[in-house]
N, C-alpha and C. Protein backbone atom coordinates (compact mmCIF):
# COMPACT_ATOMS: atom_id res chain seq x y z
N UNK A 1 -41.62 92.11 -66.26
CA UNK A 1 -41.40 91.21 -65.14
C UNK A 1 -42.63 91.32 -64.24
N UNK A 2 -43.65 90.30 -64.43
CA UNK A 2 -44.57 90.19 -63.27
C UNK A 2 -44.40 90.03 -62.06
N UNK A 3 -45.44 90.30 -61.15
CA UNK A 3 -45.51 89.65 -59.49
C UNK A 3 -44.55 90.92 -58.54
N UNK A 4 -44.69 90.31 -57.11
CA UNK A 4 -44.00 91.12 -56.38
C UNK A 4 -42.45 90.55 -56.53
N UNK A 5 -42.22 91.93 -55.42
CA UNK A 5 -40.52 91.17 -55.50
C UNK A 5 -40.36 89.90 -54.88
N UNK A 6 -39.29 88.80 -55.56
CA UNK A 6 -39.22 87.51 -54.30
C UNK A 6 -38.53 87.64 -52.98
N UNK A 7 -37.58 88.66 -52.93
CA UNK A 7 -37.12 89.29 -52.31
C UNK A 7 -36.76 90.81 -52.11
N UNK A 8 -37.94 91.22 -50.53
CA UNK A 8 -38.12 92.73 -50.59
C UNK A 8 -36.96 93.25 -50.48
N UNK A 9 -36.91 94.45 -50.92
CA UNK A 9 -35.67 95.41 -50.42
C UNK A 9 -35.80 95.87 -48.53
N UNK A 10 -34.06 95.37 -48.39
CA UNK A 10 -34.04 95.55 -47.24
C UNK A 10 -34.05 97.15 -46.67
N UNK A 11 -34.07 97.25 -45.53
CA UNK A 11 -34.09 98.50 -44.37
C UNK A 11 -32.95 98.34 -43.85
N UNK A 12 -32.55 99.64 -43.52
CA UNK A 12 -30.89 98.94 -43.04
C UNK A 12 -30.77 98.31 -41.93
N UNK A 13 -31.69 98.08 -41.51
CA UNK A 13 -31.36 96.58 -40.30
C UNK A 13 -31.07 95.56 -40.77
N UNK A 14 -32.19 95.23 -42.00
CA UNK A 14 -31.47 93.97 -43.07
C UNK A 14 -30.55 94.13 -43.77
N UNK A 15 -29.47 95.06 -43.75
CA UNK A 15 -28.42 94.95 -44.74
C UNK A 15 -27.21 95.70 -44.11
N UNK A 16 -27.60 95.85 -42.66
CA UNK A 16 -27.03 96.68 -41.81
C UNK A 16 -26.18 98.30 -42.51
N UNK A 17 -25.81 98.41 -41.24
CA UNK A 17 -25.21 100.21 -41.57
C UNK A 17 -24.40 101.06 -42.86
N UNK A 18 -23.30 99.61 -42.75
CA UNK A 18 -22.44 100.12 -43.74
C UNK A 18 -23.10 99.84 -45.28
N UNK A 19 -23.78 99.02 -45.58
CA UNK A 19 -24.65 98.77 -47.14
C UNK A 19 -25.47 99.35 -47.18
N UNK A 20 -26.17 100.22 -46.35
CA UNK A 20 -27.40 101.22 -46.07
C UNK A 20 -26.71 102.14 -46.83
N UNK A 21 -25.49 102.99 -46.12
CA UNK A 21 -25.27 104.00 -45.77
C UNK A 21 -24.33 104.03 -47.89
N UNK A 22 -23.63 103.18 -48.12
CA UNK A 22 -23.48 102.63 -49.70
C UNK A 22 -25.06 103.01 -50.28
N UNK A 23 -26.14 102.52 -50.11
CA UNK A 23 -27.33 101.80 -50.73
C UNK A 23 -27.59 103.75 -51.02
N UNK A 24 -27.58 104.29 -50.05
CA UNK A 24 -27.91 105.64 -49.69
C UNK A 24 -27.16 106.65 -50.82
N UNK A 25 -25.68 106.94 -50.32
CA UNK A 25 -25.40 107.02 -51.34
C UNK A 25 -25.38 107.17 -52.83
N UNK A 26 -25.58 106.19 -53.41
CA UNK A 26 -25.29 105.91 -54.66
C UNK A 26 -27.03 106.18 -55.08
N UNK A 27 -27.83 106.28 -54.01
CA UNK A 27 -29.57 106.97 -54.70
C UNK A 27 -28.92 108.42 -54.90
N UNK A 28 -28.24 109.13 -53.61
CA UNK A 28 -27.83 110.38 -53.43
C UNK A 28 -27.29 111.18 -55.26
N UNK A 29 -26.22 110.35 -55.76
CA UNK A 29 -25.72 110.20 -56.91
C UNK A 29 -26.84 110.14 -57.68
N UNK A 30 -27.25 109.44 -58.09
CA UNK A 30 -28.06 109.22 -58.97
C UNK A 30 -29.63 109.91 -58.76
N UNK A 31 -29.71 110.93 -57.69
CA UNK A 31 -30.80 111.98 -57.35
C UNK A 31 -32.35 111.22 -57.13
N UNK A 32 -32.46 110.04 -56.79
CA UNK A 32 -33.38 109.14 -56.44
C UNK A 32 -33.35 108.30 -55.29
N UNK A 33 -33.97 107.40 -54.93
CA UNK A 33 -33.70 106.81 -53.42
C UNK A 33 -32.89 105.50 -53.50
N UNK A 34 -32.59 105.10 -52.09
CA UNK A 34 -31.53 104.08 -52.29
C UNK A 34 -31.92 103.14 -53.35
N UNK A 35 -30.98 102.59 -54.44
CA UNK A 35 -31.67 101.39 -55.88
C UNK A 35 -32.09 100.09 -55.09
N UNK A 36 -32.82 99.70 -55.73
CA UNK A 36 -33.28 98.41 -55.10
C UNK A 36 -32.55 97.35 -55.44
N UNK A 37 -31.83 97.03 -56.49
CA UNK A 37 -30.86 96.36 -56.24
C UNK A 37 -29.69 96.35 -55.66
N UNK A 38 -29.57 97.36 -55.10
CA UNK A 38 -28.22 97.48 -53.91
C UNK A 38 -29.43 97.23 -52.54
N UNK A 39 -30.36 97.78 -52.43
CA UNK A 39 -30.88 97.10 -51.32
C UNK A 39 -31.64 95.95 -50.61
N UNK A 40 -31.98 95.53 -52.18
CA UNK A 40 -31.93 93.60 -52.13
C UNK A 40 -30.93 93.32 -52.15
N UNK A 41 -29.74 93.44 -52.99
CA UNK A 41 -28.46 92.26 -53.01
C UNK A 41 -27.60 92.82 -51.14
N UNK A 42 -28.07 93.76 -51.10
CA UNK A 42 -27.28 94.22 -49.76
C UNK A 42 -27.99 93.63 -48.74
N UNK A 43 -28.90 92.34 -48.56
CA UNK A 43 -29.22 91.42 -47.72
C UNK A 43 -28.28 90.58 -47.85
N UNK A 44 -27.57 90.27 -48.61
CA UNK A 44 -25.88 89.19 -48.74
C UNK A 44 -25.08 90.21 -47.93
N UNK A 45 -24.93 90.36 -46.95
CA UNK A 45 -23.90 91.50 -46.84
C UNK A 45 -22.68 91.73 -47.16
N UNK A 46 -21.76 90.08 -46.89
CA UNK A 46 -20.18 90.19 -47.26
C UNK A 46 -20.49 89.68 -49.16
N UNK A 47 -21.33 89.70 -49.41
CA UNK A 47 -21.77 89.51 -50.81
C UNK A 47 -21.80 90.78 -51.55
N UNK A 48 -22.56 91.11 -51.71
CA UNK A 48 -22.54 92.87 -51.75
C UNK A 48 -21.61 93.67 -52.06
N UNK A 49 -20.61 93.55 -50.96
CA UNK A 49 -19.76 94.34 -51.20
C UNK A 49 -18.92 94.26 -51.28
N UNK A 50 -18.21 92.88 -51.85
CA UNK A 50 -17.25 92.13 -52.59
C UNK A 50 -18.05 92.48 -54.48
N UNK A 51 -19.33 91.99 -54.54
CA UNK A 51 -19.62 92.01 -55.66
C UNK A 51 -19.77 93.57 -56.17
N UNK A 52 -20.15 94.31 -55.45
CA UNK A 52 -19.79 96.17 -55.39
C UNK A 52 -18.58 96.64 -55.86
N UNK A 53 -17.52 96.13 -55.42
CA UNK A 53 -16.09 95.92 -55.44
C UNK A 53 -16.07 95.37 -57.24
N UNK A 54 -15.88 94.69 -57.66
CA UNK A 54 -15.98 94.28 -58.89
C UNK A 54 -16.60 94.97 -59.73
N UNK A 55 -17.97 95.00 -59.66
CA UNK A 55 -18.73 95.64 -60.34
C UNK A 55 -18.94 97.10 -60.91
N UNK A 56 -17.97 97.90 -59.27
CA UNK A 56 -17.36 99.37 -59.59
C UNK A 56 -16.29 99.46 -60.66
N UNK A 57 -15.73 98.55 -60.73
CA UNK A 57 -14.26 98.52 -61.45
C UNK A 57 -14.59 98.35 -62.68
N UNK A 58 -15.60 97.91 -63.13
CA UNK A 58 -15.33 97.68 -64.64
C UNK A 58 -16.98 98.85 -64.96
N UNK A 59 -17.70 99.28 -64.26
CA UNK A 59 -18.43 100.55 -64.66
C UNK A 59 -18.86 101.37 -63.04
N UNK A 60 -18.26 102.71 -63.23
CA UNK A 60 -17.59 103.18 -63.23
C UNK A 60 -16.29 103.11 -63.76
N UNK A 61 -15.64 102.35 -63.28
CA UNK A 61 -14.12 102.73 -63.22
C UNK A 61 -13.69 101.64 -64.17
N UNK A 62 -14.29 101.25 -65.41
CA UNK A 62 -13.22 100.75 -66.46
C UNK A 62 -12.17 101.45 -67.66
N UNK A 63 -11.67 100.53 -67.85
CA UNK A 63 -10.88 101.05 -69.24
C UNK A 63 -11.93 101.15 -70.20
N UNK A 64 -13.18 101.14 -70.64
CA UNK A 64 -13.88 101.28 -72.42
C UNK A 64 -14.15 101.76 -71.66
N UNK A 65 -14.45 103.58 -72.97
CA UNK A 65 -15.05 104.64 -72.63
C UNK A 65 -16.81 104.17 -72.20
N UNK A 66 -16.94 105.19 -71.29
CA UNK A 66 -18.28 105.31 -70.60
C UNK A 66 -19.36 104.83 -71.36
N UNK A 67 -19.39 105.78 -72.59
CA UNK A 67 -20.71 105.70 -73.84
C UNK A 67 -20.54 104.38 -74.61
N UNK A 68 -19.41 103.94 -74.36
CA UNK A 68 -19.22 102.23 -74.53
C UNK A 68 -19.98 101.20 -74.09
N UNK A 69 -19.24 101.45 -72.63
CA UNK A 69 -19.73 100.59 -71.81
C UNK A 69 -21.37 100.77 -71.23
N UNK A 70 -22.14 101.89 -71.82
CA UNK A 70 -23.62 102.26 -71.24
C UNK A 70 -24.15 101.22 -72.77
N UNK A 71 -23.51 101.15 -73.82
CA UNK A 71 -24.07 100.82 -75.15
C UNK A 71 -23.81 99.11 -74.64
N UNK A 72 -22.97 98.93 -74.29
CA UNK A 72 -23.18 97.18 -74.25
C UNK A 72 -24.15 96.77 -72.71
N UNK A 73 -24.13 97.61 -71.81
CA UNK A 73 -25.20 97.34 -70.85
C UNK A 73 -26.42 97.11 -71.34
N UNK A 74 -27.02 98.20 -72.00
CA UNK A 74 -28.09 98.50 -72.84
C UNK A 74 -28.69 97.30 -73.49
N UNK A 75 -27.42 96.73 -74.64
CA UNK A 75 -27.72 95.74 -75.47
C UNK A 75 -28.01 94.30 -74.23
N UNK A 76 -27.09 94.34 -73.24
CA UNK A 76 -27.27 93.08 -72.29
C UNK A 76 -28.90 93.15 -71.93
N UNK A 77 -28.98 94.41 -71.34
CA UNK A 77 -30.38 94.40 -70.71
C UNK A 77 -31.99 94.22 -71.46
N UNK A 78 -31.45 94.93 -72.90
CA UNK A 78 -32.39 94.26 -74.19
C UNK A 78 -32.29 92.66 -74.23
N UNK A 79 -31.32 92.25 -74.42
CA UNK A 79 -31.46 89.88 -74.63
C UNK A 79 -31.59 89.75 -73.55
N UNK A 80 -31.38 90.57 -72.70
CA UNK A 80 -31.74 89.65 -71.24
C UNK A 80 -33.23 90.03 -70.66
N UNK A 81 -33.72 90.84 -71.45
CA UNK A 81 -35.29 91.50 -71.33
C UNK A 81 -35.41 91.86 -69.63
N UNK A 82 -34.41 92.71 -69.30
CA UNK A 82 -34.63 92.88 -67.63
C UNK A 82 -34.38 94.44 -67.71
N UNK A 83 -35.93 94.76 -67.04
CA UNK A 83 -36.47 95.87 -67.39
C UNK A 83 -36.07 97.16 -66.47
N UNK A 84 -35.69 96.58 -65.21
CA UNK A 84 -34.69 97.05 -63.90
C UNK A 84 -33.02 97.38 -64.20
N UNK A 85 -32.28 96.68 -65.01
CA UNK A 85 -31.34 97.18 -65.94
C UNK A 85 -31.51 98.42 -67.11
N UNK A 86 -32.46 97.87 -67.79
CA UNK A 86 -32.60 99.10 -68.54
C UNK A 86 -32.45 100.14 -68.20
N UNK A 87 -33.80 100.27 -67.64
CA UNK A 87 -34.37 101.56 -66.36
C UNK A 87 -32.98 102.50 -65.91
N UNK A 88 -31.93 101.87 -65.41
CA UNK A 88 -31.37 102.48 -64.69
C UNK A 88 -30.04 102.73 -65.43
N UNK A 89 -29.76 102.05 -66.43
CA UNK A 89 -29.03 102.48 -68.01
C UNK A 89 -29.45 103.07 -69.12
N UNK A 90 -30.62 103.69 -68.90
CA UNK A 90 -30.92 104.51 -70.18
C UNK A 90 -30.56 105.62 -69.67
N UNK A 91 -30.66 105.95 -67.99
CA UNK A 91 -30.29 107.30 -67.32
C UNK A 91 -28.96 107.86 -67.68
N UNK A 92 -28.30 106.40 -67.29
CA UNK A 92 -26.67 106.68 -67.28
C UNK A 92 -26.28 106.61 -68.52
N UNK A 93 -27.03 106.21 -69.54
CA UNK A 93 -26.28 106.43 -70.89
C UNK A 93 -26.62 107.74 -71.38
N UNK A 94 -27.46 108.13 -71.47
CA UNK A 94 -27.69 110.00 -71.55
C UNK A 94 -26.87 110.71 -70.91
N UNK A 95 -26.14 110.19 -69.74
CA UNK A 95 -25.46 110.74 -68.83
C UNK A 95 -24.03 110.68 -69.52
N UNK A 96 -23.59 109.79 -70.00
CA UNK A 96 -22.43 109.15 -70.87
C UNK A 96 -22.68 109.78 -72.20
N UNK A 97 -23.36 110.55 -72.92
CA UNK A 97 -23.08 110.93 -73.84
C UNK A 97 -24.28 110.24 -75.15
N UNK A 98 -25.22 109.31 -74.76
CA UNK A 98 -25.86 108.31 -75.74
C UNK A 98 -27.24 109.23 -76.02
N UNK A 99 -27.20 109.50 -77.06
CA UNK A 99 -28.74 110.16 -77.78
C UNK A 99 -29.79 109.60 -77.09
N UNK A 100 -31.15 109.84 -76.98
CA UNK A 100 -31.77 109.49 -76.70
C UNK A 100 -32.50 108.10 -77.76
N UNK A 101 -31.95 108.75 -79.12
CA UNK A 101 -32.11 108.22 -80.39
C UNK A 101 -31.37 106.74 -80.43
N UNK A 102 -30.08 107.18 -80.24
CA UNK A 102 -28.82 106.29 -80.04
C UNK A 102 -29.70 104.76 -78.48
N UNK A 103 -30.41 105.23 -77.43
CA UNK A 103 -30.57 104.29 -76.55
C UNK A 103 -32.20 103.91 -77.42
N UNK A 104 -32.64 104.26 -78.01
CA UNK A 104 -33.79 103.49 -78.76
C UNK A 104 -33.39 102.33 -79.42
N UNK A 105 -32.51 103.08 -80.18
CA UNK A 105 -32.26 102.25 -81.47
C UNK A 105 -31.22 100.84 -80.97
N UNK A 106 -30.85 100.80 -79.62
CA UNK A 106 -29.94 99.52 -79.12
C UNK A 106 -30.65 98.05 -79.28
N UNK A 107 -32.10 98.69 -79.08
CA UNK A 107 -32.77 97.51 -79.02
C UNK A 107 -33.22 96.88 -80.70
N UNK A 108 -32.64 97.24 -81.60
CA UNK A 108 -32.98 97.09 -82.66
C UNK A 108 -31.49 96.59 -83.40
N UNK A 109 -30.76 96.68 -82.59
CA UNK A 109 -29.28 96.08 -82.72
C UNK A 109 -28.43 96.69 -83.65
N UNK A 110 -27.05 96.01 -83.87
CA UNK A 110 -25.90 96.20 -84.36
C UNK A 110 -26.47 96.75 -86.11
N UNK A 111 -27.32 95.85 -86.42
CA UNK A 111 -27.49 96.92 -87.75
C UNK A 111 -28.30 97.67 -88.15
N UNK A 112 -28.84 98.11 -87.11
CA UNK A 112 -29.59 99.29 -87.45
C UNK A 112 -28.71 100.35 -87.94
N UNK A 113 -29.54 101.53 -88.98
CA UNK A 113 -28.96 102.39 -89.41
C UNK A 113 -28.18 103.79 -88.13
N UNK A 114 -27.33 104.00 -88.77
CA UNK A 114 -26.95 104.83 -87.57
C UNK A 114 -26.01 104.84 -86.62
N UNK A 115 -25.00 103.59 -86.32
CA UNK A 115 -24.24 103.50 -85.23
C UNK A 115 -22.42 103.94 -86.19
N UNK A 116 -22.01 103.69 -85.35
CA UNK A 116 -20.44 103.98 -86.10
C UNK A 116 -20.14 102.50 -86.28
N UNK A 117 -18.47 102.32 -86.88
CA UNK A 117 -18.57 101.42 -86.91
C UNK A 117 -18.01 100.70 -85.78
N UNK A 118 -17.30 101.20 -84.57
CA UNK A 118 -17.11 100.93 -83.50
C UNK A 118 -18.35 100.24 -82.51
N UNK A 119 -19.23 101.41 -82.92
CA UNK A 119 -20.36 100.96 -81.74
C UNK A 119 -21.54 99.37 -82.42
N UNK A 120 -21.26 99.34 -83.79
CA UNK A 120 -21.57 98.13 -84.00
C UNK A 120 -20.83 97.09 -83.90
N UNK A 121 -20.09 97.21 -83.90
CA UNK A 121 -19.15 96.24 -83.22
C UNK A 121 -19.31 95.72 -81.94
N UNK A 122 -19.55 96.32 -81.12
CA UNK A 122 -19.48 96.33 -79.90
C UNK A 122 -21.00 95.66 -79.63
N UNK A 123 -22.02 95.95 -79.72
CA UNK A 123 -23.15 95.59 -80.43
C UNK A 123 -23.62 94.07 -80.78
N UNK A 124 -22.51 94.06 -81.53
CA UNK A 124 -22.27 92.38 -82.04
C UNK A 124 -21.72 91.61 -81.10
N UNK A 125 -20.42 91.98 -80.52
CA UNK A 125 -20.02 90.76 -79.61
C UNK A 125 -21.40 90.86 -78.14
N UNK A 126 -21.76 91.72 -77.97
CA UNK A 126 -22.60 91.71 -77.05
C UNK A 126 -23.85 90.76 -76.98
N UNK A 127 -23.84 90.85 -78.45
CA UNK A 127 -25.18 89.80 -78.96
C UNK A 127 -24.63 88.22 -79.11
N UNK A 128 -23.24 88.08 -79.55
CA UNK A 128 -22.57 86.88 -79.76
C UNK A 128 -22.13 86.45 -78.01
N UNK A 129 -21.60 87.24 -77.52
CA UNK A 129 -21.72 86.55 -75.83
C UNK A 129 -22.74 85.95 -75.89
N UNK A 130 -24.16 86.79 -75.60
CA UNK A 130 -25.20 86.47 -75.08
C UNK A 130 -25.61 85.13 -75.97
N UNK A 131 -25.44 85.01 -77.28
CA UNK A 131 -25.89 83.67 -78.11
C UNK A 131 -25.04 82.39 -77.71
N UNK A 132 -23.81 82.66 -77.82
CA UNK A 132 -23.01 81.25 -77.77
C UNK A 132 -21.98 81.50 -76.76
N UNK A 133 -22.07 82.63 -75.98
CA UNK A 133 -21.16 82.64 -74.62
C UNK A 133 -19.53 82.56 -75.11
N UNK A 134 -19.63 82.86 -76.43
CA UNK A 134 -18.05 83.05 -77.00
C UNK A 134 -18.01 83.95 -78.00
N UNK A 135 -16.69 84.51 -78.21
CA UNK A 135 -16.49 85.27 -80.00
C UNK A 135 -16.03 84.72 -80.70
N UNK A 136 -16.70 84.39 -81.90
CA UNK A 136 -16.25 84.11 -82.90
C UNK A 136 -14.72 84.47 -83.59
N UNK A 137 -13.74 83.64 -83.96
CA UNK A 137 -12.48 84.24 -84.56
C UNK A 137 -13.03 85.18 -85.39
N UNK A 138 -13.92 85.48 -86.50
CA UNK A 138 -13.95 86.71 -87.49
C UNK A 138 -14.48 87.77 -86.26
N UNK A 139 -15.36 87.87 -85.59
CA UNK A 139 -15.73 88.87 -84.72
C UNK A 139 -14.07 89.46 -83.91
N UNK A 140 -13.59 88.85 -83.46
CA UNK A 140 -12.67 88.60 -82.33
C UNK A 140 -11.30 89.64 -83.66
N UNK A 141 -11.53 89.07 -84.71
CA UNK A 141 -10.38 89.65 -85.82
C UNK A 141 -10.65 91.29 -86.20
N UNK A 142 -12.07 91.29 -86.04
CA UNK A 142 -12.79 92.49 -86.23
C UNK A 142 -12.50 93.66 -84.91
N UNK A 143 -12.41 93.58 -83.79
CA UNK A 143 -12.73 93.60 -82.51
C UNK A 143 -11.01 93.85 -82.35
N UNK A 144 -9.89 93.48 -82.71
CA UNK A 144 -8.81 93.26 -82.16
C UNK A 144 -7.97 95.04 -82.57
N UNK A 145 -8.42 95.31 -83.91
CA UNK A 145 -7.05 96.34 -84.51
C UNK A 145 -7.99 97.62 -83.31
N UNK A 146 -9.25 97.48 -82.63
CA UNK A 146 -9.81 98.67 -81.63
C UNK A 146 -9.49 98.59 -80.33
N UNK A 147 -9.86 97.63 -80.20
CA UNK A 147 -9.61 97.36 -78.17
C UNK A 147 -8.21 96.95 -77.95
N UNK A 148 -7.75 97.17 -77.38
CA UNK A 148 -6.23 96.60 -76.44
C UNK A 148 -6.86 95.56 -75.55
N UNK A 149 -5.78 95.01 -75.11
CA UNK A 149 -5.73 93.64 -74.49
C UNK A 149 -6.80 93.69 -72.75
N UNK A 150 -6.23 95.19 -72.31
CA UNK A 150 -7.59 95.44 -71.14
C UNK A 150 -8.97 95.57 -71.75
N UNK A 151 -8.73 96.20 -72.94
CA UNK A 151 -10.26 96.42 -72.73
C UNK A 151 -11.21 95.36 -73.59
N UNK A 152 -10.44 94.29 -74.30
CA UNK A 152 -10.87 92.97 -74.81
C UNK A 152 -11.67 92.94 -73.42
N UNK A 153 -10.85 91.78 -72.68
CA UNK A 153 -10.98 91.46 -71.52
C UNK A 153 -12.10 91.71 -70.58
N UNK A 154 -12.00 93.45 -70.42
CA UNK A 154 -12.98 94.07 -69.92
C UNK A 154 -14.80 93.93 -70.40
N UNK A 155 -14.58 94.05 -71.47
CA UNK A 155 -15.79 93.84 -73.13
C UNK A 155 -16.53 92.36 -72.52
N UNK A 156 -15.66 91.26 -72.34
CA UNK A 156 -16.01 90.20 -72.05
C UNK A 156 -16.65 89.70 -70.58
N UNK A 157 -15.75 90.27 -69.86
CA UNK A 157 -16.25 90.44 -67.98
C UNK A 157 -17.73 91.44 -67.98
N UNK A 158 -17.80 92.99 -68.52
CA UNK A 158 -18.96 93.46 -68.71
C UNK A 158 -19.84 92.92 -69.32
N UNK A 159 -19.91 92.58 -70.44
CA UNK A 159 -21.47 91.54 -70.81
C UNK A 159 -21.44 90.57 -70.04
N UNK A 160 -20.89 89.98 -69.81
CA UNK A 160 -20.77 88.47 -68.62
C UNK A 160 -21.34 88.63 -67.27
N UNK A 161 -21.05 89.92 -66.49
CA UNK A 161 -21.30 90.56 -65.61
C UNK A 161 -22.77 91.18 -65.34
N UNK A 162 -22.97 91.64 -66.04
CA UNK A 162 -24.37 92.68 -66.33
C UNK A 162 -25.91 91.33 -66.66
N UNK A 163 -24.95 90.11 -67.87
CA UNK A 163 -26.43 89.53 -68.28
C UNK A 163 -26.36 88.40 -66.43
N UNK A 164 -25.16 88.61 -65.72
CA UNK A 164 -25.39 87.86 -64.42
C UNK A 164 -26.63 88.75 -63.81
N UNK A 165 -25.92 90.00 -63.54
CA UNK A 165 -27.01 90.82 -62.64
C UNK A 165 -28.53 90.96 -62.80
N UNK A 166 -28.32 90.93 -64.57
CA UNK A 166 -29.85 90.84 -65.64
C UNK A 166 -30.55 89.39 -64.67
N UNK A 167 -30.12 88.25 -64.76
CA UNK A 167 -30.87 86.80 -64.30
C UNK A 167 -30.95 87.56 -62.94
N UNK A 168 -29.85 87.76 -62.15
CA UNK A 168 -30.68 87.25 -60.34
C UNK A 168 -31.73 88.84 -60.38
N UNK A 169 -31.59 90.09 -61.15
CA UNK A 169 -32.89 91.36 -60.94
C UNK A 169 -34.16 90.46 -61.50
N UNK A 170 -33.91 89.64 -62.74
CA UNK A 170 -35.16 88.96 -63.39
C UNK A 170 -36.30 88.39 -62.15
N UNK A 171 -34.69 87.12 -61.56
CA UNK A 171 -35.38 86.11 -60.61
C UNK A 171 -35.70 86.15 -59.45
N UNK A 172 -35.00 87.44 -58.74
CA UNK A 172 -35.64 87.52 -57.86
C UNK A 172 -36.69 88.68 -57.69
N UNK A 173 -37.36 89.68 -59.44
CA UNK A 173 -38.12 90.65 -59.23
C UNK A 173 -38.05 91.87 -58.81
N UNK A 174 -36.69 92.56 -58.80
CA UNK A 174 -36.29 93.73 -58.20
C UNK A 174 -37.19 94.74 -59.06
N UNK A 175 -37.82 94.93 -58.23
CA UNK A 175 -39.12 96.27 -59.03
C UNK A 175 -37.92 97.77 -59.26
N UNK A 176 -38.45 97.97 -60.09
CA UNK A 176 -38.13 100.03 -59.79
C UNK A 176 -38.40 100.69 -58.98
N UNK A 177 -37.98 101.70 -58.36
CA UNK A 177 -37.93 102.59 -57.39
C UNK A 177 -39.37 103.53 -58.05
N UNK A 178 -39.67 104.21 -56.91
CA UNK A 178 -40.66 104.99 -57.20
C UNK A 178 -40.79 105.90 -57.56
């Protein structure tokens, strides 16, 4: 992603106290400084943290296990070539349990040698969202005797979710932290 950001990361005057003091936080967690996409998108303020709200719920706090849900981020942030996603999911998937081997090889997809057959799966619809924004009935037939009805659901809102966040980090340039 070339150029500066289109929009700098705010100071907490621009995103005032309470999204600062969030923005702060969650660097605290993650042992780095506030992320720049919580402190660009935390210039929306009642935006933010409605979309914070959502966004906690299905990572962090979803139903598909962690090393799941770091493996279909991964794959989002590979088709969506947004390098500010990655970055900050290759951490958390090591953190979740993902080889270092295992977050190489995402970008080389569902059939590369090596995944289970769960995690290619998962793999696939990630790649089939991102192609035709639907699952296929054989995928969907494949996909059904593993996930329960939350975590279908969930599968679908997370890639949906993530390749959103992937476009506005793309478009509006959210650099990496330092």
């Amino acid at each position: 992603m070339g150029g500066a950001p289109r929009i700098a990361p705010g100071t907490a005057a621009d995103v005032g106290r309470v999204n600062w003091l969030i923005a702060r936080a969650i660097g605290l967690v993650t042992r780095g400084e506030a992320p720049h996409v919580f402190t660009t998108l935390g210039r929306h303020r009642r935006l933010f943290r409605r979309w914070l709200r959502f966004a906690g719920t299905l990572m962090p706090g979803g139903k598909l296990p962690r090393a799941d849900t770091e493996l279909v981020i991964l794959r989002v942030a590979h088709n969506c070539d947004c390098d500010y996603e990655w970055g900050h999911h290759e951490r958390l998937g090591k953190r979740a349990g993902l080889s270092a081997g295992d977050i190489a090889r995402v970008r080389s997809g569902a059939d590369a040698a090596g995944w289970t057959p769960r995690q290619a799966l998962l793999l696939r619809a990630a790649d089939e969202l991102h192609d035709t924004r639907t699952l296929s009935d054989d995928l969907w037939g494949e996909l059904r005797p593993l996930l329960n009805d939350q975590e279908l659901i969930e599968l679908c809102m997370l890639t949906g979710h993530y390749e959103m966040l992937a476009m506005t980090l793309n478009a509006l340039r959210v650099q990496p932290e330092s």
